[in-house]
N, C-alpha and C. Protein backbone atom coordinates (compact mmCIF):
# COMPACT_ATOMS: atom_id res chain seq x y z
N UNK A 1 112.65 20.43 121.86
CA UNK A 1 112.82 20.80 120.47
C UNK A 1 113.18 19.52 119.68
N UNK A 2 112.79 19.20 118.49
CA UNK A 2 112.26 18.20 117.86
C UNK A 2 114.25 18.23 116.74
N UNK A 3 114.65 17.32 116.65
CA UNK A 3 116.05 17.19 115.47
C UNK A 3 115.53 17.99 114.51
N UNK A 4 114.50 18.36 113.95
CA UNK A 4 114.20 18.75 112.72
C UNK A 4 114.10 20.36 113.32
N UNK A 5 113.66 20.31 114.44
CA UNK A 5 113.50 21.97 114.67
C UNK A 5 114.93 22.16 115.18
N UNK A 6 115.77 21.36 115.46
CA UNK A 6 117.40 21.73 115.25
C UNK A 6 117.79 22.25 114.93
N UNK A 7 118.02 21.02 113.32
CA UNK A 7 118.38 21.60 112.44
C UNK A 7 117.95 22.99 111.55
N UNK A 8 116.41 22.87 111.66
CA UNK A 8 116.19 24.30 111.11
C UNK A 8 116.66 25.39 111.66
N UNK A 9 116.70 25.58 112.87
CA UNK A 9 117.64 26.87 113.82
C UNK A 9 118.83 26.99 113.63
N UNK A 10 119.83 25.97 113.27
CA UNK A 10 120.82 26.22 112.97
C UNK A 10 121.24 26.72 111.62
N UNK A 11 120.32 26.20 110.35
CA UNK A 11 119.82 26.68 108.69
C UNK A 11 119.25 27.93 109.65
N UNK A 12 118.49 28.72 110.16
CA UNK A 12 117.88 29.54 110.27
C UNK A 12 119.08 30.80 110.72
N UNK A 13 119.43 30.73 112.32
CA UNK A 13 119.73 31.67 113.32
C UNK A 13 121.57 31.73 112.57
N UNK A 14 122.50 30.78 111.99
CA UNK A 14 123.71 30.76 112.07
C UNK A 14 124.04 31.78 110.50
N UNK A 15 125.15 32.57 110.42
CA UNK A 15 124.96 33.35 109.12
C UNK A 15 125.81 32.51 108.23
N UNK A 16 126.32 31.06 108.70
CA UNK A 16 127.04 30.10 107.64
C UNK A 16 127.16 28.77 108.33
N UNK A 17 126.19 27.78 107.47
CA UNK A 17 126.26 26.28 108.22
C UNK A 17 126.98 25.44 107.25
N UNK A 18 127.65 24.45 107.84
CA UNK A 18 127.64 23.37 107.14
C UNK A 18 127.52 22.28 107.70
N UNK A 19 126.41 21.15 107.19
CA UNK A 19 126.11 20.03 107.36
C UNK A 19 127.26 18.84 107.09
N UNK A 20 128.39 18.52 107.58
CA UNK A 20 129.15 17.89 107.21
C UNK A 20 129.50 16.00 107.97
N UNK A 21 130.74 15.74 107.52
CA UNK A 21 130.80 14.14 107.84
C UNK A 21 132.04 14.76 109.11
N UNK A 22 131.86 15.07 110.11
CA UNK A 22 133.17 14.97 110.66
C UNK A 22 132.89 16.19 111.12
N UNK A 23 134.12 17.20 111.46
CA UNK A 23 133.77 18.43 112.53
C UNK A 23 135.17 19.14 111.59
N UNK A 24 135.26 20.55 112.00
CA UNK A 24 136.25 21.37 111.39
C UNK A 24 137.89 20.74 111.64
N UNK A 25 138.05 20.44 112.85
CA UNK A 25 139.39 19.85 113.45
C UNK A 25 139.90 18.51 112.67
N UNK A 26 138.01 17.64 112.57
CA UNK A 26 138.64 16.28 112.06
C UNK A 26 137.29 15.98 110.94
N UNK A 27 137.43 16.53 109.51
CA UNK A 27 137.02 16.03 108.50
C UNK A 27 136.57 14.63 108.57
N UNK A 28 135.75 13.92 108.26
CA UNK A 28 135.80 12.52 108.19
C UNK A 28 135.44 12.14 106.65
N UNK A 29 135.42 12.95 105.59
CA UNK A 29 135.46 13.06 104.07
C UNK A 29 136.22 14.07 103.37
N UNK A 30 136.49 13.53 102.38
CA UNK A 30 137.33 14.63 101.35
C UNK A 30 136.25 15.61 101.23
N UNK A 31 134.89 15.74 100.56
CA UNK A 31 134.06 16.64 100.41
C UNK A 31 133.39 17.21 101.04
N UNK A 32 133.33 16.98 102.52
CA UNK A 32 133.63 18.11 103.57
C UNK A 32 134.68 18.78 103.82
N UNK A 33 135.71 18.39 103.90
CA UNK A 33 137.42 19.00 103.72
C UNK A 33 137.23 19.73 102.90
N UNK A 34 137.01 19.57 101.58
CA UNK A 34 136.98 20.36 100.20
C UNK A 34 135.94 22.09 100.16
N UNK A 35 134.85 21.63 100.97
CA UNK A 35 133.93 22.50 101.35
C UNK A 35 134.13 23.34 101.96
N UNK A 36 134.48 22.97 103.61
CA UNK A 36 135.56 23.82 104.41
C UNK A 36 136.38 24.48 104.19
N UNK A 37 137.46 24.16 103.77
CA UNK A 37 138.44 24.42 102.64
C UNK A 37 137.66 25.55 102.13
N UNK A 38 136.98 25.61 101.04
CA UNK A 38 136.48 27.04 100.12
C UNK A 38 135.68 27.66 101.21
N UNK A 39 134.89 27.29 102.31
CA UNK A 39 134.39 28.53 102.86
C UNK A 39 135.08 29.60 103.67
N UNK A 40 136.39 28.58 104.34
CA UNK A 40 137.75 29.37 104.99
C UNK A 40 138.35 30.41 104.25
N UNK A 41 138.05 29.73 102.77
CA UNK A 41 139.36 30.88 102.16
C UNK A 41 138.72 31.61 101.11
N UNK A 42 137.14 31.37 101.69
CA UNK A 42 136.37 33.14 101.34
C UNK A 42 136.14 33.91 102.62
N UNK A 43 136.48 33.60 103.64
CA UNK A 43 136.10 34.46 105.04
C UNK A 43 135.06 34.56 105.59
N UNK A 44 134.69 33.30 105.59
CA UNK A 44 133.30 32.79 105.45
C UNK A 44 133.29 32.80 107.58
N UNK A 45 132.27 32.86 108.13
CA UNK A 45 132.04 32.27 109.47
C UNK A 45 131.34 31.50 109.63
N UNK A 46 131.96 30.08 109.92
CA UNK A 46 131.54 28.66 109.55
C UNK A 46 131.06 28.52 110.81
N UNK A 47 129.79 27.63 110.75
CA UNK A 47 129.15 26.95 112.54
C UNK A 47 129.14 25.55 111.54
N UNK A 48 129.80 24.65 112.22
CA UNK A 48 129.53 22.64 111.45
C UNK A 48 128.65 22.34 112.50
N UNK A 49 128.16 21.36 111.54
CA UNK A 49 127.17 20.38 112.34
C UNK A 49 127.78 19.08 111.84
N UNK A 50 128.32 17.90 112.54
CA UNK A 50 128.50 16.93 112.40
C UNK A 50 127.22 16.19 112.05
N UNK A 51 127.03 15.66 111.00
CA UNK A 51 126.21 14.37 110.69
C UNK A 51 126.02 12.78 110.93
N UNK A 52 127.34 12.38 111.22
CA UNK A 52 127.75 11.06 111.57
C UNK A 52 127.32 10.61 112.96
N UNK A 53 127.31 11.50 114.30
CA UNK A 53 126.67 10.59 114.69
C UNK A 53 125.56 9.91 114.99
N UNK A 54 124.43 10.64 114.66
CA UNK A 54 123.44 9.72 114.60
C UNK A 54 122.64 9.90 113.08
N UNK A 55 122.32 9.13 112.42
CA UNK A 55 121.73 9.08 110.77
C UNK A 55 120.51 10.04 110.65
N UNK A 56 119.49 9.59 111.82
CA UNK A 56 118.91 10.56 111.94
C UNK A 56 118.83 12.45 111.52
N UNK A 57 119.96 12.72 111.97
CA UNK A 57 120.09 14.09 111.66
C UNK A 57 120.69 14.33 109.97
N UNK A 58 121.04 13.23 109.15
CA UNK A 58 121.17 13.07 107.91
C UNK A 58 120.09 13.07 106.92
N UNK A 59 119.10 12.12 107.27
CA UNK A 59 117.34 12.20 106.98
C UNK A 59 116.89 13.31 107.50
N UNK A 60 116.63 14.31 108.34
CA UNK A 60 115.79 15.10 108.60
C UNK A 60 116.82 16.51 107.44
N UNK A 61 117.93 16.31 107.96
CA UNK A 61 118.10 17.38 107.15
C UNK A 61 118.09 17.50 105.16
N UNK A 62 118.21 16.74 104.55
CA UNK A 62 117.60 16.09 103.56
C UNK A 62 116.42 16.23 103.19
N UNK A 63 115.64 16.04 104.03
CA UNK A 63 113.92 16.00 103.86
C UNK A 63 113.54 17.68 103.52
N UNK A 64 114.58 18.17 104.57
CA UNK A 64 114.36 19.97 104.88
C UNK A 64 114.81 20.48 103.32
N UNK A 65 115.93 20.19 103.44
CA UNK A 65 116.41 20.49 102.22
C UNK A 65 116.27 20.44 100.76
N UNK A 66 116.16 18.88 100.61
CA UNK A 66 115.45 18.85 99.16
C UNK A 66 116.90 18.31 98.49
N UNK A 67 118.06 18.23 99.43
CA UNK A 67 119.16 17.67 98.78
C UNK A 67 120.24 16.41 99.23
N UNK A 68 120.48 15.74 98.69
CA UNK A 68 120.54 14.42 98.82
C UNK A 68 121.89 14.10 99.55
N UNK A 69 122.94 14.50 99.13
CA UNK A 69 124.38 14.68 99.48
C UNK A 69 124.54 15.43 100.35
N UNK A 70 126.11 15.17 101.19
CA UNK A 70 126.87 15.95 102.42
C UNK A 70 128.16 16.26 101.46
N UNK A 71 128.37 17.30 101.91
CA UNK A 71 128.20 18.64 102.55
C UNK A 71 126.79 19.07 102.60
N UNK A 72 126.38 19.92 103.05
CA UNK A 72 125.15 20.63 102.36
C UNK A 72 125.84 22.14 102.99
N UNK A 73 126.10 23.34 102.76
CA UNK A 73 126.48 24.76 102.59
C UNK A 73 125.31 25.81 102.54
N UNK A 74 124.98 26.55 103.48
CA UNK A 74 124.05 27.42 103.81
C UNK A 74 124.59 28.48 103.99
N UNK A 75 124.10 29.77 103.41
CA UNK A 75 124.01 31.20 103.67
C UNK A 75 122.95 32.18 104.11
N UNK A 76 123.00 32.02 105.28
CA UNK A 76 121.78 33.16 105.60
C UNK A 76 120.23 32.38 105.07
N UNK A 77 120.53 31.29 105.78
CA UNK A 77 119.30 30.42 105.10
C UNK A 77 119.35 29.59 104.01
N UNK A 78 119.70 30.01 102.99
CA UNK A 78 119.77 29.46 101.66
C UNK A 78 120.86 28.41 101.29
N UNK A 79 120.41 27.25 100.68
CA UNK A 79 121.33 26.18 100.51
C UNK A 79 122.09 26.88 99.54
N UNK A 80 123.28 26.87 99.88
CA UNK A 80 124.20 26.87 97.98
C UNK A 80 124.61 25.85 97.65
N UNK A 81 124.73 24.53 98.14
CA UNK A 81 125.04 23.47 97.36
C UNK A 81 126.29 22.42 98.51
N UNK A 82 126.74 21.67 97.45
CA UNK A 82 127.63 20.72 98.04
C UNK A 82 128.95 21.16 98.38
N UNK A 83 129.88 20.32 98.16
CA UNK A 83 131.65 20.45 97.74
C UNK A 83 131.87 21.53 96.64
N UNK A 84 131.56 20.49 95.46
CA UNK A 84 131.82 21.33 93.91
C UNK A 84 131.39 22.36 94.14
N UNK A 85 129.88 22.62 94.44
CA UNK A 85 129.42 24.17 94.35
C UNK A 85 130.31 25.22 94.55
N UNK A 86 129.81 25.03 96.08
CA UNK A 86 130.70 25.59 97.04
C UNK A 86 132.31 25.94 96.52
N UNK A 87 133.25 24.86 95.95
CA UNK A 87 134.27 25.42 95.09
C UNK A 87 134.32 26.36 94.44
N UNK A 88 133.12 25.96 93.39
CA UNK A 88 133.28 26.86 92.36
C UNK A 88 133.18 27.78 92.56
N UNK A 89 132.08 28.14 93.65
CA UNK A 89 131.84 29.78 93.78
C UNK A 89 133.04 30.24 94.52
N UNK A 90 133.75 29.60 95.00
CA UNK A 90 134.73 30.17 96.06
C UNK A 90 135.83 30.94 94.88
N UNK A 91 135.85 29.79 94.02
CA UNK A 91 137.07 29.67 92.99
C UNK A 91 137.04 30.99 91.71
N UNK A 92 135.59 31.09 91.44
CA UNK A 92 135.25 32.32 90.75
C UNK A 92 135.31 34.11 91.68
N UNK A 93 134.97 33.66 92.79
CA UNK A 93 134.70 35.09 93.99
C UNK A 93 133.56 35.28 93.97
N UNK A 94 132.70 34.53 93.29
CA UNK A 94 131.06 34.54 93.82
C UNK A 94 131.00 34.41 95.24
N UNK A 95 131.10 33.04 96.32
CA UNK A 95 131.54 32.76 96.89
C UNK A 95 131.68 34.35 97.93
N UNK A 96 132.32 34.97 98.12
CA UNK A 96 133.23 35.77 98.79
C UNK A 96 132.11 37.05 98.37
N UNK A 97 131.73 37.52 96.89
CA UNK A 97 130.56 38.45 97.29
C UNK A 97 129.07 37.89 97.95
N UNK A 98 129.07 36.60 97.96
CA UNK A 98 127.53 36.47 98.47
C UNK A 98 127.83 36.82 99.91
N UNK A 99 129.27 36.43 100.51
CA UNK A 99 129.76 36.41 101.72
C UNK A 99 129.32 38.14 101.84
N UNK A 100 129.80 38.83 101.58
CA UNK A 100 130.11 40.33 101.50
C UNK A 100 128.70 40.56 101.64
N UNK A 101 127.33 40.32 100.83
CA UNK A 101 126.10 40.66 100.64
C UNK A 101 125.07 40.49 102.06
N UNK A 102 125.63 39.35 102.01
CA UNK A 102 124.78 38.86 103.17
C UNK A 102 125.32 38.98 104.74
N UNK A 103 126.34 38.83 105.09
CA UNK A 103 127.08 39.30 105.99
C UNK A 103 127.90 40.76 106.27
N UNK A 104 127.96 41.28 105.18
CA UNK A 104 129.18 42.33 105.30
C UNK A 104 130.75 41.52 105.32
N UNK A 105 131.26 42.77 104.86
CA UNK A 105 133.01 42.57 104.40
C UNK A 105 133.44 42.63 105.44
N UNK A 106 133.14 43.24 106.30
CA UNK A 106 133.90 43.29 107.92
C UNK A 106 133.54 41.98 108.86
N UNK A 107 132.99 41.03 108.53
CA UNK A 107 132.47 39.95 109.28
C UNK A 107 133.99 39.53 109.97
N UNK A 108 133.46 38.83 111.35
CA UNK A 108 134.29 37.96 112.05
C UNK A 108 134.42 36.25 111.50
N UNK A 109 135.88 36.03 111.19
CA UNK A 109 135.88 34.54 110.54
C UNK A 109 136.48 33.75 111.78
N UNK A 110 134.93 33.23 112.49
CA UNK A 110 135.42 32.09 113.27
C UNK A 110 134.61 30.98 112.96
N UNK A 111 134.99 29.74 113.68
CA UNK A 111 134.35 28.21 113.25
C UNK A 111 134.10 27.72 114.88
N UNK A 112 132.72 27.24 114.54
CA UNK A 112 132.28 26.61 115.78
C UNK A 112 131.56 25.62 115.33
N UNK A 113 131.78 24.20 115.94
CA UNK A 113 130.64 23.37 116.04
C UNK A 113 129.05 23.27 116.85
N UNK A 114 128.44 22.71 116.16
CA UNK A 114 127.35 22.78 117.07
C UNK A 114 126.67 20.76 116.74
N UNK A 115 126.52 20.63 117.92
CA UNK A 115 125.98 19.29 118.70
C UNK A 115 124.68 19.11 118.47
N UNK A 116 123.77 18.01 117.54
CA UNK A 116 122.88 18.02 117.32
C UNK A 116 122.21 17.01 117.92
N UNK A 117 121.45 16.82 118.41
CA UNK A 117 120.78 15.15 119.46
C UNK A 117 119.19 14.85 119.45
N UNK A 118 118.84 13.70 118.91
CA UNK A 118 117.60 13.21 118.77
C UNK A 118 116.85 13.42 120.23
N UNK A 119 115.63 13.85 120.02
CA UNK A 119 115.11 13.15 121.42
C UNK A 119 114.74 12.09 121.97
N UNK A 120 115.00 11.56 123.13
CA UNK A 120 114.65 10.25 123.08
C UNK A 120 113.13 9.97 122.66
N UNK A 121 112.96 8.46 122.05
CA UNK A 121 111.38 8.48 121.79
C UNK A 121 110.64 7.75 122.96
């Protein structure tokens, strides 16, 4: 499976991604922290994907996406945006009904990483 078909399975199969600098335990940016942060405290069930270690998985997911910046925040497929976004909606309760819509109100709020790896060429 190709980094790009990775990352799309994880945008695809997970019901909440985030593309971030660092992992849930150890942030390696404020605007992943910040992100995290609002998806925790909508009851969100977070799967991270670390970006940092190889660049690679920064370019492919970008390309997929269409968006330039980390965080990148997925629901059930759909990008919602960065840090700010992601705030805001948290901060209004948008945030928390898209959660509700797309998942259900009874969802399980756990956080898992997931390990992303180039193939060798």
């Amino acid at each position: 499976m190709t980094l790009r078909d990775q990352i799309q399975h994880v945008i695809d199969d997970e019901p909440v991604a985030i593309f971030m600098k660092g992992t849930p335990e150890r942030p390696a940016c404020g605007n992943s922290l910040r992100a995290l942060q609002a998806l925790w405290n909508a009851g969100a069930p977070i799967t991270a994907v670390d970006i940092l270690p190889d660049p690679q998985i920064r370019q492919e997911l970008s390309a997929l996406s269409d968006w330039p910046t980390i965080p990148q925040v997925f629901v059930k497929g759909e990008l919602l945006g960065g840090a700010d976004i992601t705030e805001e909606l948290q901060a209004s309760g948008e945030l928390e009904r898209k959660l509700d819509d797309a998942l259900g109100a009874d969802r399980e709020q756990v956080v898992k990483t997931v390990v992303l790896a180039a193939t060798p060429a």
